[in-house]
PDB file of N, CA and C in Angstrom:
ATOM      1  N   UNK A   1      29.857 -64.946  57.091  1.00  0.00           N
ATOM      2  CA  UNK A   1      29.005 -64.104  57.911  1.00  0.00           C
ATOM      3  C   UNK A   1      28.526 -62.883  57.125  1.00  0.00           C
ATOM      4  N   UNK A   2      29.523 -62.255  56.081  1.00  0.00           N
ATOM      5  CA  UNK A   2      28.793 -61.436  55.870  1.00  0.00           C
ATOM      6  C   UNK A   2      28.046 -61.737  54.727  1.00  0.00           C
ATOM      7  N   UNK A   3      27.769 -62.600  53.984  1.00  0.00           N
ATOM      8  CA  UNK A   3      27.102 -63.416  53.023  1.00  0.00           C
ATOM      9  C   UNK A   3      25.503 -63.166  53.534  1.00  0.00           C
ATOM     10  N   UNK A   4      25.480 -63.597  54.614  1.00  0.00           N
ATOM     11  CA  UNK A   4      24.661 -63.933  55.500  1.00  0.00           C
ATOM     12  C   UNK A   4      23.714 -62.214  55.796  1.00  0.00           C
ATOM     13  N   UNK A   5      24.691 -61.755  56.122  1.00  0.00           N
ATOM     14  CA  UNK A   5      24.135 -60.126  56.206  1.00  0.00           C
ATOM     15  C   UNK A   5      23.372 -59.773  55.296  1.00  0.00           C
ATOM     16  N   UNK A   6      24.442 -59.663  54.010  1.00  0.00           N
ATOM     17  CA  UNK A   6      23.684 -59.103  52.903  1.00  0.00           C
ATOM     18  C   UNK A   6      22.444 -60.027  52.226  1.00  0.00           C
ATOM     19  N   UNK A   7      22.145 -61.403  52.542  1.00  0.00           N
ATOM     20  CA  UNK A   7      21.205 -61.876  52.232  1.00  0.00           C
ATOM     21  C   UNK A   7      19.884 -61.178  52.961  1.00  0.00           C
ATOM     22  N   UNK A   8      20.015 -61.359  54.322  1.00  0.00           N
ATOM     23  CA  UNK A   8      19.202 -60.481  55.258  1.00  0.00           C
ATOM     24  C   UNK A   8      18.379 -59.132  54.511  1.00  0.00           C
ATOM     25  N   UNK A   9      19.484 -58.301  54.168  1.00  0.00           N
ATOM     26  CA  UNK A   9      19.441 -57.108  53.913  1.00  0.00           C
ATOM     27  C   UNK A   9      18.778 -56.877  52.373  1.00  0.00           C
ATOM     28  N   UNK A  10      18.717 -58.140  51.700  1.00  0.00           N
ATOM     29  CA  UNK A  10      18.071 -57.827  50.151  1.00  0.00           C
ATOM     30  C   UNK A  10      16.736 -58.374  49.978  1.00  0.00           C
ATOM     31  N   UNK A  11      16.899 -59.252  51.759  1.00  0.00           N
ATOM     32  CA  UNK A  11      15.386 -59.964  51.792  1.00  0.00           C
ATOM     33  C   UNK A  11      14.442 -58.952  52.246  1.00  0.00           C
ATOM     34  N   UNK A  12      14.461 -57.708  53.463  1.00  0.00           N
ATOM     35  CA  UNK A  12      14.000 -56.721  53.578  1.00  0.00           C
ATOM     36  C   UNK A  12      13.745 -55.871  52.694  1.00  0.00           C
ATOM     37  N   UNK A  13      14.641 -55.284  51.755  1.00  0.00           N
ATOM     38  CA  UNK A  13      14.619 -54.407  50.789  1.00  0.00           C
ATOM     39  C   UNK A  13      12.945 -55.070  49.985  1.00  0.00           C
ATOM     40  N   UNK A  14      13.334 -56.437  49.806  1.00  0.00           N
ATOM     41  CA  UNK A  14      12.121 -56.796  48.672  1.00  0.00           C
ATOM     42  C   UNK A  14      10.868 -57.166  49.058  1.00  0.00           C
ATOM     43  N   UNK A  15      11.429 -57.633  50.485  1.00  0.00           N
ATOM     44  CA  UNK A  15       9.998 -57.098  51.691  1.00  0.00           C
ATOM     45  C   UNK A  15       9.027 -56.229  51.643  1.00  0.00           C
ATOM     46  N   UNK A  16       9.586 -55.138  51.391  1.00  0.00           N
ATOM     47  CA  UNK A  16       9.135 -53.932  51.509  1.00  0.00           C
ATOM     48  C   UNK A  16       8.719 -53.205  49.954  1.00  0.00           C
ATOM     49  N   UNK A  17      10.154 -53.635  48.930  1.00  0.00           N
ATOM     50  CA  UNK A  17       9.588 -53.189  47.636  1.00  0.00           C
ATOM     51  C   UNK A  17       8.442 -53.901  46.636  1.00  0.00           C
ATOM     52  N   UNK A  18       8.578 -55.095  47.257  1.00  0.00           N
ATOM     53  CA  UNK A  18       7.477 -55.637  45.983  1.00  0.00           C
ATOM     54  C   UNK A  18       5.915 -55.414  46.184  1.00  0.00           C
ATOM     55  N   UNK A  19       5.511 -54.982  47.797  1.00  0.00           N
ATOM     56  CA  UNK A  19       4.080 -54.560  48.033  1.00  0.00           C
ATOM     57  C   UNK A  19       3.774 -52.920  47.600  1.00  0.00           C
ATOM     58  N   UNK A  20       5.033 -52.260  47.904  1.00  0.00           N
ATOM     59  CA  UNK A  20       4.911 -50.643  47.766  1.00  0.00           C
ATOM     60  C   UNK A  20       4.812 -50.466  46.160  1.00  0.00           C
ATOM     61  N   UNK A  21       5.482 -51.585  45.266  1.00  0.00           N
ATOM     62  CA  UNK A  21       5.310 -51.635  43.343  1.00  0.00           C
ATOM     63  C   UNK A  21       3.933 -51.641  43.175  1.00  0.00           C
ATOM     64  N   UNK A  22       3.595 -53.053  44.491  1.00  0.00           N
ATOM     65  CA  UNK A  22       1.922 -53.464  43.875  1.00  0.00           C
ATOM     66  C   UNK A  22       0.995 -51.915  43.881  1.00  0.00           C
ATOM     67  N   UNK A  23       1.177 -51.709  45.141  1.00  0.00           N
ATOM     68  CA  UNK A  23       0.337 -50.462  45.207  1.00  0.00           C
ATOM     69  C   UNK A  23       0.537 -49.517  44.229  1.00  0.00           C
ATOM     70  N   UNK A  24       1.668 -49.031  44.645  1.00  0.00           N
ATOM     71  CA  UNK A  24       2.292 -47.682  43.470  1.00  0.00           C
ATOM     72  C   UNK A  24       1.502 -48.214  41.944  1.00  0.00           C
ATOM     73  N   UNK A  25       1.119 -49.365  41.854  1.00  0.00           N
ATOM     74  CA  UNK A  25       0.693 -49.360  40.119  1.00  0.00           C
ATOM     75  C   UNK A  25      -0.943 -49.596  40.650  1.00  0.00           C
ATOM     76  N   UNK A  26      -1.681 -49.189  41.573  1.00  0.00           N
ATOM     77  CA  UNK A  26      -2.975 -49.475  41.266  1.00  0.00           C
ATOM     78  C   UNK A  26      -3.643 -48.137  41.857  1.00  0.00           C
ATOM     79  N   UNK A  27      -2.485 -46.976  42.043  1.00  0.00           N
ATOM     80  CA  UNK A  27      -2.982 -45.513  42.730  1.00  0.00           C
ATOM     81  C   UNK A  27      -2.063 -44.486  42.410  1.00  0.00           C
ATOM     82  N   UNK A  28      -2.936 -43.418  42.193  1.00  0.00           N
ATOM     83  CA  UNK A  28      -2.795 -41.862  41.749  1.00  0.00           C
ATOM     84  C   UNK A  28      -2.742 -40.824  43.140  1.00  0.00           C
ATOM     85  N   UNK A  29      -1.415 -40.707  43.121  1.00  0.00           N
ATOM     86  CA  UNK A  29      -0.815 -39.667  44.431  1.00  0.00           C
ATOM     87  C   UNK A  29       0.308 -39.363  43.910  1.00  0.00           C
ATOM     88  N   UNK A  30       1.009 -38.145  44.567  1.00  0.00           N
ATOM     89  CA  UNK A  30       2.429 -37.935  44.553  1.00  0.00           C
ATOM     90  C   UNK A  30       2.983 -38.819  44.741  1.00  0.00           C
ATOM     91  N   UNK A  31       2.832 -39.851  45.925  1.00  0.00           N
ATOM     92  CA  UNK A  31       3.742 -40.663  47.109  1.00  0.00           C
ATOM     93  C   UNK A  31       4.066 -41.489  45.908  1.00  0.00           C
ATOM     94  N   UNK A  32       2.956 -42.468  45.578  1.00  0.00           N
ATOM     95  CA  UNK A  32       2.994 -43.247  44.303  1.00  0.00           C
ATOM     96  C   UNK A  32       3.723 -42.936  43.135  1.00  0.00           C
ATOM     97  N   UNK A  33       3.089 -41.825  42.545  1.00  0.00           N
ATOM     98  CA  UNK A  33       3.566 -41.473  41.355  1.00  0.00           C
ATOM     99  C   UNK A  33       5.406 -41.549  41.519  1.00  0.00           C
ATOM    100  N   UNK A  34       5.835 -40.840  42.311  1.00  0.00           N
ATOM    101  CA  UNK A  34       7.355 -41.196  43.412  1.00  0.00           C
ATOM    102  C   UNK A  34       7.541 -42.580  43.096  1.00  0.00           C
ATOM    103  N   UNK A  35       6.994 -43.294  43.450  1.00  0.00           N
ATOM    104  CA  UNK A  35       7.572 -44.910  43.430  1.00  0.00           C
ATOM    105  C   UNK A  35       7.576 -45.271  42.462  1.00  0.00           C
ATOM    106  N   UNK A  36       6.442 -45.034  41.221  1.00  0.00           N
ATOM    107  CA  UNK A  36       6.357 -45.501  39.804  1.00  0.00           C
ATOM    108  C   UNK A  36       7.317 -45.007  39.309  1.00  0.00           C
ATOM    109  N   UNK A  37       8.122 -43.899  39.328  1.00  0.00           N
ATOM    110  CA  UNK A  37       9.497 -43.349  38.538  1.00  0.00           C
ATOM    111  C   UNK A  37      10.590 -43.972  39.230  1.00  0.00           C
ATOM    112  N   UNK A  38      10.402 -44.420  40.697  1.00  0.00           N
ATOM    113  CA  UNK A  38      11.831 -44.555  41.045  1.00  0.00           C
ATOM    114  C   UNK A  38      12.047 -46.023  40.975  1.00  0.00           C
ATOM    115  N   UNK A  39      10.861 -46.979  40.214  1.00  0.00           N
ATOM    116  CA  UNK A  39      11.398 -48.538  40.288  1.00  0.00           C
ATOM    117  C   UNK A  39      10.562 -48.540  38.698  1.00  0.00           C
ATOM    118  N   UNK A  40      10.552 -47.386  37.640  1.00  0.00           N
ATOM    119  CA  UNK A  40      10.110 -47.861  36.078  1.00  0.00           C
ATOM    120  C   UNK A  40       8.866 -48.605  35.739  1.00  0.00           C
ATOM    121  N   UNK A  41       7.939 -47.994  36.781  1.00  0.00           N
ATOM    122  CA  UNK A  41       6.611 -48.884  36.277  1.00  0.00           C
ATOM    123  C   UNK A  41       6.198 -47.875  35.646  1.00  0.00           C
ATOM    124  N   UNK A  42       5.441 -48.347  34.722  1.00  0.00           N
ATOM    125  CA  UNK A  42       4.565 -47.798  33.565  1.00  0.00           C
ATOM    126  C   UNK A  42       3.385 -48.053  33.336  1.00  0.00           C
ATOM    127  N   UNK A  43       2.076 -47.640  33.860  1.00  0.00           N
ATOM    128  CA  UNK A  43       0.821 -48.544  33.812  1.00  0.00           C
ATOM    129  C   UNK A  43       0.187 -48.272  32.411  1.00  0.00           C
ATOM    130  N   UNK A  44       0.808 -47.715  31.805  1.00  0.00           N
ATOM    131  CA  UNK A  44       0.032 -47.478  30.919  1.00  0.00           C
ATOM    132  C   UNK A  44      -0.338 -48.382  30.452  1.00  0.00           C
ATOM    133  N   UNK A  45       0.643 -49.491  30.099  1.00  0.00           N
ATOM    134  CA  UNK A  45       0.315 -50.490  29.148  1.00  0.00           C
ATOM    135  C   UNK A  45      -0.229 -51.798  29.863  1.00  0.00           C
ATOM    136  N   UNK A  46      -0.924 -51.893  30.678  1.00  0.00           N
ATOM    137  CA  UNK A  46      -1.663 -52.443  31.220  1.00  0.00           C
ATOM    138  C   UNK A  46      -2.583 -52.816  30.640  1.00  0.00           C
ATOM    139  N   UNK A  47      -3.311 -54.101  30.505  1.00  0.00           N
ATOM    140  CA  UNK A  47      -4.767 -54.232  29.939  1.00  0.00           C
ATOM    141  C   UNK A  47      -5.276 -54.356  31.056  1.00  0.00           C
ATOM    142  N   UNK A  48      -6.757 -54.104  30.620  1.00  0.00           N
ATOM    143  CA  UNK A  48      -7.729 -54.255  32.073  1.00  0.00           C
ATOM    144  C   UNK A  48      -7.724 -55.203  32.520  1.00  0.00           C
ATOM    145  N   UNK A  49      -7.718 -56.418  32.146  1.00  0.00           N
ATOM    146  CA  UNK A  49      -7.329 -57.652  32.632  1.00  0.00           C
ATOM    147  C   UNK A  49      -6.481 -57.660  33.695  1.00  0.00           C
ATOM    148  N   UNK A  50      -5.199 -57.083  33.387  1.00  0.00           N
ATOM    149  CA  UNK A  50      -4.163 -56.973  34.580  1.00  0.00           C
ATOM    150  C   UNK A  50      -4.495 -55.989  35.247  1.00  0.00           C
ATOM    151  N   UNK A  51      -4.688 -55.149  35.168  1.00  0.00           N
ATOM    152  CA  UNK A  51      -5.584 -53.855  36.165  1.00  0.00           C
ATOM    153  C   UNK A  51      -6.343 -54.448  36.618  1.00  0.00           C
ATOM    154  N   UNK A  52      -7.230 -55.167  36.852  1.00  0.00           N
ATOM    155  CA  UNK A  52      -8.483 -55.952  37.415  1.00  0.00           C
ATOM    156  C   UNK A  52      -7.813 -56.913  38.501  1.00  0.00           C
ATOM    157  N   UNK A  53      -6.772 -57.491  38.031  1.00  0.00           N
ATOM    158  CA  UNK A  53      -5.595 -58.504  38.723  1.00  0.00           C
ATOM    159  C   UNK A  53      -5.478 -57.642  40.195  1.00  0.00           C
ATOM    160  N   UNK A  54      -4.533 -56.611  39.823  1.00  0.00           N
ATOM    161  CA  UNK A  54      -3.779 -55.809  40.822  1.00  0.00           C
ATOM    162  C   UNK A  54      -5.153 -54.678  41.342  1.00  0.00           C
ATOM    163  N   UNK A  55      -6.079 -54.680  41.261  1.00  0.00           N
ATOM    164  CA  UNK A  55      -7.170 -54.351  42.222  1.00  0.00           C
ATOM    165  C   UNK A  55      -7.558 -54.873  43.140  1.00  0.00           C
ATOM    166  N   UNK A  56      -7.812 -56.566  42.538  1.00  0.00           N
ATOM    167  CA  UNK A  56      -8.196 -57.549  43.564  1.00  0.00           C
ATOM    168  C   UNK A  56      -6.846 -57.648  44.313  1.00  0.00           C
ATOM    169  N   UNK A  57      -5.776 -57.752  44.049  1.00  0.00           N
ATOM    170  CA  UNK A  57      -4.847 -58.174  44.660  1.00  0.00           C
ATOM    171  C   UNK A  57      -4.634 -56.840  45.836  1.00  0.00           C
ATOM    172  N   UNK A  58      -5.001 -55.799  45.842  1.00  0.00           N
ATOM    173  CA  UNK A  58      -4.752 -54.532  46.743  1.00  0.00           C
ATOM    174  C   UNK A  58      -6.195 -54.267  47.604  1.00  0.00           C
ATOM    175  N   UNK A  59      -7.439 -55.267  47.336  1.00  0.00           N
ATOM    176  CA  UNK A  59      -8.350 -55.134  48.428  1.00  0.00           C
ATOM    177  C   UNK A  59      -8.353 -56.584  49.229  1.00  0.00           C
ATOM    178  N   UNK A  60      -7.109 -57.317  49.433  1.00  0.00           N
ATOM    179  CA  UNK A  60      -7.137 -58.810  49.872  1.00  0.00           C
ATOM    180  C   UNK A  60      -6.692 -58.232  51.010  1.00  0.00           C
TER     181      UNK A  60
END
C-alpha cells in the first residue's frame, strides 16, 4: 500500500514538473527564472533548432 502511495505521489510531482521545465525554458520572468535554478536548466546552450521546438511546443 504504501508502494502504491508513493507511486501516486511521484506521478503528480512530474505532472506538474515536466510542463512548468517546458515553460520555465521558453520565458523570461522572476517566476521562471525561479524554476530554471531550482531544476538546472540552462538555455543557454540551446540551438535555435531546439528553441524553435519548445516554442511550438508552448503555443499547442
Amino acid at each position: 500500500m504504501k508502494r502504491n502511495k508513493w507511486l501516486i505521489v511521484l506521478a503528480v510531482v512530474l505532472a506538474l514538473a515536466i510542463p512548468l521545465t517546458v515553460f520555465a525554458a521558453n520565458t523570461d520572468s522572476p517566476l521562471t527564472n525561479s524554476i530554471k535554478g531550482f531544476f538546472g536548466i540552462d538555455t543557454s546552450k540551446l540551438t535555435p533548432e531546439q528553441e524553435q521546438i519548445i516554442t511550438d511546443y508552448n503555443k499547442k
